[in-house]
Protein backbone atom coordinates (compact mmCIF):
# COMPACT_ATOMS: atom_id res chain seq x y z
CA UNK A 1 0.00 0.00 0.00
CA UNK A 2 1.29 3.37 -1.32
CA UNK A 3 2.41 5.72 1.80
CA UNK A 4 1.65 9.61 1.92
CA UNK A 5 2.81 12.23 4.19
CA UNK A 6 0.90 14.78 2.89
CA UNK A 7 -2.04 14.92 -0.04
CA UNK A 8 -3.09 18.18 -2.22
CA UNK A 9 -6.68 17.89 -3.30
CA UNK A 10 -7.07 19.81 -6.72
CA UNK A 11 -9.18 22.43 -6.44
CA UNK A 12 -13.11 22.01 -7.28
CA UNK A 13 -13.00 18.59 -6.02
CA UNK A 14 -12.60 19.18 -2.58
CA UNK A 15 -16.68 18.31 -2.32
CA UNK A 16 -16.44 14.91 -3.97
CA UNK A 17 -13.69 13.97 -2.18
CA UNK A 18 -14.65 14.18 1.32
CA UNK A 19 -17.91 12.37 0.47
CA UNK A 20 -15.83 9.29 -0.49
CA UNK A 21 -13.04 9.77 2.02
CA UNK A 22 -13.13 11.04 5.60
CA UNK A 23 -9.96 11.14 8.46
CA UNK A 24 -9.48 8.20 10.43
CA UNK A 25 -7.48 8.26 13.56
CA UNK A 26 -5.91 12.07 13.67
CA UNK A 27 -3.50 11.50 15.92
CA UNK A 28 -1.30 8.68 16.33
CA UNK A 29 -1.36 6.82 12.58
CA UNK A 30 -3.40 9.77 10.09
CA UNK A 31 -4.60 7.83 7.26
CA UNK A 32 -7.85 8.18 4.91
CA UNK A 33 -10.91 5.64 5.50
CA UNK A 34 -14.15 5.44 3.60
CA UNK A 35 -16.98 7.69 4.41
CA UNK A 36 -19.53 5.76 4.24
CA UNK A 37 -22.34 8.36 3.11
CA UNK A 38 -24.17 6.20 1.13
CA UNK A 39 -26.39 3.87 3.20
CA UNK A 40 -28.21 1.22 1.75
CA UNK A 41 -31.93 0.46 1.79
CA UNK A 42 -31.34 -2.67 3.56
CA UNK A 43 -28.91 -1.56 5.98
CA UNK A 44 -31.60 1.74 6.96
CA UNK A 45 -34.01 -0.38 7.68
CA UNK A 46 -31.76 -2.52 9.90
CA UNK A 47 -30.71 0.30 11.43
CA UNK A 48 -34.34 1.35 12.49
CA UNK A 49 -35.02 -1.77 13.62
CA UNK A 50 -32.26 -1.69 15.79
CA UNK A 51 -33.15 1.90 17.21
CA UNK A 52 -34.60 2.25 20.76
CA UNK A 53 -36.17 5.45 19.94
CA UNK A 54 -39.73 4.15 18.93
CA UNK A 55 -39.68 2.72 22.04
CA UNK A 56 -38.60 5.34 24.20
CA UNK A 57 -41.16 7.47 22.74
CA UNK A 58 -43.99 5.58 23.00
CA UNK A 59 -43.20 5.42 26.72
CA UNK A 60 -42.77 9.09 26.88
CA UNK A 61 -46.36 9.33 24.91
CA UNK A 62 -48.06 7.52 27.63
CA UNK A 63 -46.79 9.98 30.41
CA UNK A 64 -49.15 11.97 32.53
CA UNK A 65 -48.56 15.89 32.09
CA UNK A 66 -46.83 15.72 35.64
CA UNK A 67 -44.77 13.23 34.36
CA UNK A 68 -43.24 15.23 31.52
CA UNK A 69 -43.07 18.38 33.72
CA UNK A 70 -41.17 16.17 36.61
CA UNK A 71 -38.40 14.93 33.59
CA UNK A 72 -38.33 18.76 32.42
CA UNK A 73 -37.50 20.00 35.62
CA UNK A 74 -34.71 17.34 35.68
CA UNK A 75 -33.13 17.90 32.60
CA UNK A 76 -33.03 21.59 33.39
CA UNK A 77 -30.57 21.10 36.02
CA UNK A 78 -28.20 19.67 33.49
CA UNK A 79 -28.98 21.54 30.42
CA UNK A 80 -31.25 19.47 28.87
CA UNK A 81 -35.21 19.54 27.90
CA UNK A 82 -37.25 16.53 29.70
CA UNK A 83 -37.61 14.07 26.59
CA UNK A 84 -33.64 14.03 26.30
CA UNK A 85 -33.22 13.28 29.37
CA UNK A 86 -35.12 10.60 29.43
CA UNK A 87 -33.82 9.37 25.92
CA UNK A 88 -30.78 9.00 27.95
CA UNK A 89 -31.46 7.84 30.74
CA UNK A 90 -34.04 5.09 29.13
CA UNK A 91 -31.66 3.94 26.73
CA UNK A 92 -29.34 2.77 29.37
CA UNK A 93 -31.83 1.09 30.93
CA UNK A 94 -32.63 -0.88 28.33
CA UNK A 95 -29.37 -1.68 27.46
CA UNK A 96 -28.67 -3.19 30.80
CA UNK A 97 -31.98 -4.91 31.20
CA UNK A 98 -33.20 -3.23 33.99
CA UNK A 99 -36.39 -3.13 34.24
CA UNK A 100 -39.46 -0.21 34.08
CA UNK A 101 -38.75 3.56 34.04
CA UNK A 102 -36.87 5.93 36.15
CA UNK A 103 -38.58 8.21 38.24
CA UNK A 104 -36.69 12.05 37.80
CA UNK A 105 -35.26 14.28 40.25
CA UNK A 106 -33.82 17.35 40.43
CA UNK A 107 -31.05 16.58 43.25
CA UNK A 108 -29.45 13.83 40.59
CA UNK A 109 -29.61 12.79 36.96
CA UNK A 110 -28.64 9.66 35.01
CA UNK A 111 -24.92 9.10 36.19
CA UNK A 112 -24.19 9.88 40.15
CA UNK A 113 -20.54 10.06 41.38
CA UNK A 114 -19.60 7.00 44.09
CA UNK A 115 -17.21 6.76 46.52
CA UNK A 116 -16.84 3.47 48.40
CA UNK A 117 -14.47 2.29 51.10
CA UNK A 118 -14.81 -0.92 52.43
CA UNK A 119 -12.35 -3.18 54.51
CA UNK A 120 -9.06 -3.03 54.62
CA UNK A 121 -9.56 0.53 54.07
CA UNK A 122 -10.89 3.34 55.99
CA UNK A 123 -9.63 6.45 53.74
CA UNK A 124 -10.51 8.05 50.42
CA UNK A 125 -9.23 11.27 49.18
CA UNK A 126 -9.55 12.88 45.78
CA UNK A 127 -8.71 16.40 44.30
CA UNK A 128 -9.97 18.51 41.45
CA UNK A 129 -7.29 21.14 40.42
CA UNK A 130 -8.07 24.53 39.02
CA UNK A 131 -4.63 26.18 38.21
CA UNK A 132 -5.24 29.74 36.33
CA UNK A 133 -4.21 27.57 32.97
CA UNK A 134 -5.64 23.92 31.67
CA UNK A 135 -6.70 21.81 29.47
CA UNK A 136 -10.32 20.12 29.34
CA UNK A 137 -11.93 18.32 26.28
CA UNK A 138 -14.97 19.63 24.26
CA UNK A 139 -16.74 19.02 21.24
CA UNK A 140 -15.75 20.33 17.97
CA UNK A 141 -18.75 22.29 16.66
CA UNK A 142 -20.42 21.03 13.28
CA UNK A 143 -18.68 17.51 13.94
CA UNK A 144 -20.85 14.65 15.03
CA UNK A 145 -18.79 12.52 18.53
CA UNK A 146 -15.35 14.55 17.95
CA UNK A 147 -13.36 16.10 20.42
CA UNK A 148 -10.53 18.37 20.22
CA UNK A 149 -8.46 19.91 23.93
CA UNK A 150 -9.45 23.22 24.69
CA UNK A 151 -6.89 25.68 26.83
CA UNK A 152 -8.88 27.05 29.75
CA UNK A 153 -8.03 30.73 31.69
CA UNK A 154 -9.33 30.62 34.68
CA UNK A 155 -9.34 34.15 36.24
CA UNK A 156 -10.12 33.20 40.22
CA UNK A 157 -11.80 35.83 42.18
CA UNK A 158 -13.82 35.76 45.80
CA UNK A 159 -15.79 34.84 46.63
CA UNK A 160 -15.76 31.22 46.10
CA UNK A 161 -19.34 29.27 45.79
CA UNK A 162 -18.95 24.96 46.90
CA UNK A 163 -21.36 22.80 46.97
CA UNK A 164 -23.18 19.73 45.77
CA UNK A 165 -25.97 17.25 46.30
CA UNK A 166 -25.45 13.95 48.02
CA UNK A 167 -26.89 10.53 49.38
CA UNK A 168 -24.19 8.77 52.05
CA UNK A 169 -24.33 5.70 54.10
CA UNK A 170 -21.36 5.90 56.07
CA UNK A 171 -20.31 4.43 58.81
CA UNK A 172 -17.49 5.79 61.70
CA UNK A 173 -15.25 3.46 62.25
CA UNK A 174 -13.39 5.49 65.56
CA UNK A 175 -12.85 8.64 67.23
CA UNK A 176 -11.85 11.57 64.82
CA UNK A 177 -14.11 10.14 61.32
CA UNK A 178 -15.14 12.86 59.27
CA UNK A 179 -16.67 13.53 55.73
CA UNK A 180 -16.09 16.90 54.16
CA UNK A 181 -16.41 18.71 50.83
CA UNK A 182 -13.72 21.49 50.84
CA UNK A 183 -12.00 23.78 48.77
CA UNK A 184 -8.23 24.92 49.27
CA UNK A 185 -7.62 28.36 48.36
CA UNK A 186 -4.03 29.95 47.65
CA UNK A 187 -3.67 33.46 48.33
CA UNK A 188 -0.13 35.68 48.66
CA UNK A 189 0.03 37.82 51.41
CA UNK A 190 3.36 39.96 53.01
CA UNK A 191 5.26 37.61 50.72
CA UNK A 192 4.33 34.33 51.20
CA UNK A 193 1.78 31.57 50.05
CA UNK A 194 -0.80 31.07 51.91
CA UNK A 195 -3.68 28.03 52.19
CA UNK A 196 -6.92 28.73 53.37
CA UNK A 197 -9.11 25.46 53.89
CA UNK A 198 -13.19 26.03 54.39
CA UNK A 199 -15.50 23.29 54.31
CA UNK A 200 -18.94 21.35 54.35
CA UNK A 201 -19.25 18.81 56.71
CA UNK A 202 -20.67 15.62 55.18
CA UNK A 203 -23.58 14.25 56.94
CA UNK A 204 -22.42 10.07 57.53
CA UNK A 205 -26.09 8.76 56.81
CA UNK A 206 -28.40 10.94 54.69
CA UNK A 207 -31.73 8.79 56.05
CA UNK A 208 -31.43 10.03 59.05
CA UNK A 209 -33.09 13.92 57.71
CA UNK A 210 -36.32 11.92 56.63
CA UNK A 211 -37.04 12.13 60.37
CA UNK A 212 -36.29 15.72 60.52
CA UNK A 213 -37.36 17.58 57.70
CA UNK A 214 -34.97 20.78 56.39
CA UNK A 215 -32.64 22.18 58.59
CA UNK A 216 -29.82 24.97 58.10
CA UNK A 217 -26.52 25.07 59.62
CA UNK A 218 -24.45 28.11 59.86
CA UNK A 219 -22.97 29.18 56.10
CA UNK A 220 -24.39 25.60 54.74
CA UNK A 221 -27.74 23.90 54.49
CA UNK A 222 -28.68 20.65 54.76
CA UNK A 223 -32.46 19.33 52.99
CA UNK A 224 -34.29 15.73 52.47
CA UNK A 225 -37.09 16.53 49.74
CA UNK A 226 -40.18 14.81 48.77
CA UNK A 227 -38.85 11.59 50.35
CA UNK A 228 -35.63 11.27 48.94
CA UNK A 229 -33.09 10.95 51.01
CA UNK A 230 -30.17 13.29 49.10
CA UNK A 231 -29.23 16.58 50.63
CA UNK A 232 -28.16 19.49 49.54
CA UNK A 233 -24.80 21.43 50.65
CA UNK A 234 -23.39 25.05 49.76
CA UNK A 235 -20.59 27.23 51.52
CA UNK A 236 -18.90 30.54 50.54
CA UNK A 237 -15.84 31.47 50.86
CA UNK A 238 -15.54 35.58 50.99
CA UNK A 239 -12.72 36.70 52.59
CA UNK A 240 -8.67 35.31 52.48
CA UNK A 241 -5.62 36.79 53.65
CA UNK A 242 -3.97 38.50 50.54
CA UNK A 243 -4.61 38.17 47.29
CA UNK A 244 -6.44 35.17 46.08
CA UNK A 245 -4.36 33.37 43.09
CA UNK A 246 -6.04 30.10 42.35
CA UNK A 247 -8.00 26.93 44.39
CA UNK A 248 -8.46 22.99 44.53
CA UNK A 249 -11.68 21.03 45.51
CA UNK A 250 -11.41 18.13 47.59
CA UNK A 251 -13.69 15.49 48.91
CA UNK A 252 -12.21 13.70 51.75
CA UNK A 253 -13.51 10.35 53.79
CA UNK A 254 -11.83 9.57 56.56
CA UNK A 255 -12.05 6.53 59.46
CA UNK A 256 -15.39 5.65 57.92
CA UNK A 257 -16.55 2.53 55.92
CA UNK A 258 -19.73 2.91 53.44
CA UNK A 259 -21.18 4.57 50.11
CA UNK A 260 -21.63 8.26 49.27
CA UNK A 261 -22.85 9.60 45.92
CA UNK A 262 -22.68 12.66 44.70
CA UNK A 263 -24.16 14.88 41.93
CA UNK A 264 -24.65 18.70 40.73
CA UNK A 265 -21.36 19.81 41.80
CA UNK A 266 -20.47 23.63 42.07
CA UNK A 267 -17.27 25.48 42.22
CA UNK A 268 -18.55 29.21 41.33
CA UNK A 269 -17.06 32.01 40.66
CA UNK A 270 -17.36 35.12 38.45
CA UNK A 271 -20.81 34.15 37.64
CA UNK A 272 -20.16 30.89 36.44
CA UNK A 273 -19.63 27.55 37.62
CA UNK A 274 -16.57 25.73 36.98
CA UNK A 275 -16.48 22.41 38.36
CA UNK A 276 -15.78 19.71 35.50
CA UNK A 277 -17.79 17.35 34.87
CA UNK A 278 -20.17 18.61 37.25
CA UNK A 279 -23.15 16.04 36.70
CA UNK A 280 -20.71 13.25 37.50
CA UNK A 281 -21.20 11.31 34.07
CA UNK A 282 -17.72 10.01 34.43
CA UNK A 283 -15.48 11.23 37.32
CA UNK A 284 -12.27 8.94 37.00
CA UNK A 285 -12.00 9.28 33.22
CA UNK A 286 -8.68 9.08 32.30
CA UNK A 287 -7.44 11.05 28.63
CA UNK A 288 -4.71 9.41 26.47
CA UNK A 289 -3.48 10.24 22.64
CA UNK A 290 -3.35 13.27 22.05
CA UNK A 291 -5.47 14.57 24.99
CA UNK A 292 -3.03 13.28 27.46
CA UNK A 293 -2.66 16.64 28.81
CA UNK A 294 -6.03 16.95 29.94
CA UNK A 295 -6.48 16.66 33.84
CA UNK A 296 -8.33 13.63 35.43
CA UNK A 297 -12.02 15.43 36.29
CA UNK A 298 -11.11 13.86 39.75
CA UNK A 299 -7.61 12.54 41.12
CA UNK A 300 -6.96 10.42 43.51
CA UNK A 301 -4.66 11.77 46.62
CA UNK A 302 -5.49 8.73 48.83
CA UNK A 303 -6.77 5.54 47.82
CA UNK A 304 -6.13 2.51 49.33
CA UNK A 305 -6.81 -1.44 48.75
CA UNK A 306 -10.68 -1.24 49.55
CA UNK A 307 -11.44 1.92 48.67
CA UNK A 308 -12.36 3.25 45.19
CA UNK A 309 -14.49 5.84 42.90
CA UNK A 310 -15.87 5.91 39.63
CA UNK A 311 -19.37 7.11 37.95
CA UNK A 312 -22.43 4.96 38.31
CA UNK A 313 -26.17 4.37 37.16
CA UNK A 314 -27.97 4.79 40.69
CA UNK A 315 -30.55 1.77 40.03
């Protein structure tokens, strides 16, 4: 097979020749593949036969009006109308075989985060850094599934909005077990660096507010709503000594054994929030190829045999 390094399409067949041809991996071994454009009659109608989409929205057809207005309230959380949502959420449930229809909520949506420690462990620890420079992944616009890193400036100013929504089941396992949410701000100040911690104490079992309805707690609040047993957690962070430079989130489990799933996280500031991947669709993704310099959503600091994180369908 004849090798190029480089190919000049003549001019006024550019058209034609990218509805034959079409790039196939761009980064490690560039080479032309077949675009196939043309789909046969056949293959369409195996293709709708395949699709989950008639079923999906015959299901959505059969919802009450409170129905649709419960999955539209859901998907507005994370930027999406009701029926996608549910496209989404459906479709993985079918895939996996579980059975009947999810019911919507506003405190979590399709994928949760989960952290788990279970015996030998009794420690989990993991970090989202926000220098003033990175790199995160995004779509490129007017191509279908491809992705292309994007630099990021983040210009940090005060105050500093945390928070997310939660469900634990956590158990202490000695004197001194905590579960917090916290973010680690850097400031400068007479000449030297300076960390400021502040932080949301993690309830250890979330069930426990179905006996006690909504209650607040200093700079945070903690809720159970309409029987659900997530709550809801938010700090600010105002003031530092000097001038603030940058920030890191943490979440951080310590001498406890259990579950705790999260969802909707925030890290605000200047009007906008910039946690990544802040609806938890896949928190320990790792990026190779050509996106290697792209930053793990969430790193671990601490993670021992028995303890462990990763994005899951709440079933």
């Amino acid at each position: 097979m004849a090798k190029t390094s480089y190919q000049a399409i003549p001019a006024g067949i550019e058209e034609a020749f990218f509805k034959c041809l079409k790039p196939g991996d761009r980064f490690i071994h560039a080479r032309l593949v077949r675009n196939k454009t043309i789909i046969s009659r056949v293959l369409k109608n195996k293709l709708t036969a395949k699709s989950l989409l008639p079923i999906i929205k015959t299901l959505w057809n059969a919802f009450s009006t409170a129905q649709k207005a419960a999955w539209t309230a859901a998907g507005a959380v994370c930027g999406k109308n009701g029926y996608r949502l549910f496209v989404q959420d459906q479709s993985y449930r079918i895939k996996y075989d579980l059975a009947g229809v999810a019911t919507p909520s506003i405190y979590h949506q399709f994928k949760v985060g989960y952290l788990k420690i279970e015996a030998p462990a009794n420690e989990l620890k993991i970090e989202q850094l926000h220098p003033q420079f990175y790199w995160v992944l995004a779509a490129v616009k007017g191509k279908k599934g491809m992705k292309e890193p994007v630099k990021i400036t983040e210009n940090f100013t005060l105050p500093l909005i945390i928070g997310m929504n939660y469900k634990s089941s956590l158990v202490s396992q000695g004197a001194g077990s905590f579960a917090r949410l916290y973010a680690e701000v850097w400031s400068i100040y007479q000449g030297r660096d300076i960390k400021t911690q502040f932080y949301i104490d993690i309830d250890f079992d979330t069930a426990n507010f179905a006996a006690f309805g909504f209650a607040e707690f200093g700079a945070w609040e903690f809720g159970n709503f309409a029987g659900e047993d997530w709550a809801v957690v938010e700090a600010t962070c105002d003031f530092v000594h000097g001038l603030a430079i940058g920030y890191d989130l943490f979440i951080h489990l310590y001498n406890l054994r259990g579950d705790l799933y999260i969802d909707n996280i925030n890290a605000e500031h200047n009007a906008q929030n910039w946690a990544r991947d802040p609806f938890c669709l896949d928190i320990n993704q790792t990026f190779t190829k050509a996106f290697y310099q792209v930053p793990k959503h969430w790193a671990a600091v601490i993670l021992p045999n028995g303890a462990g994180y990763d994005s899951v369908y709440p079933e």
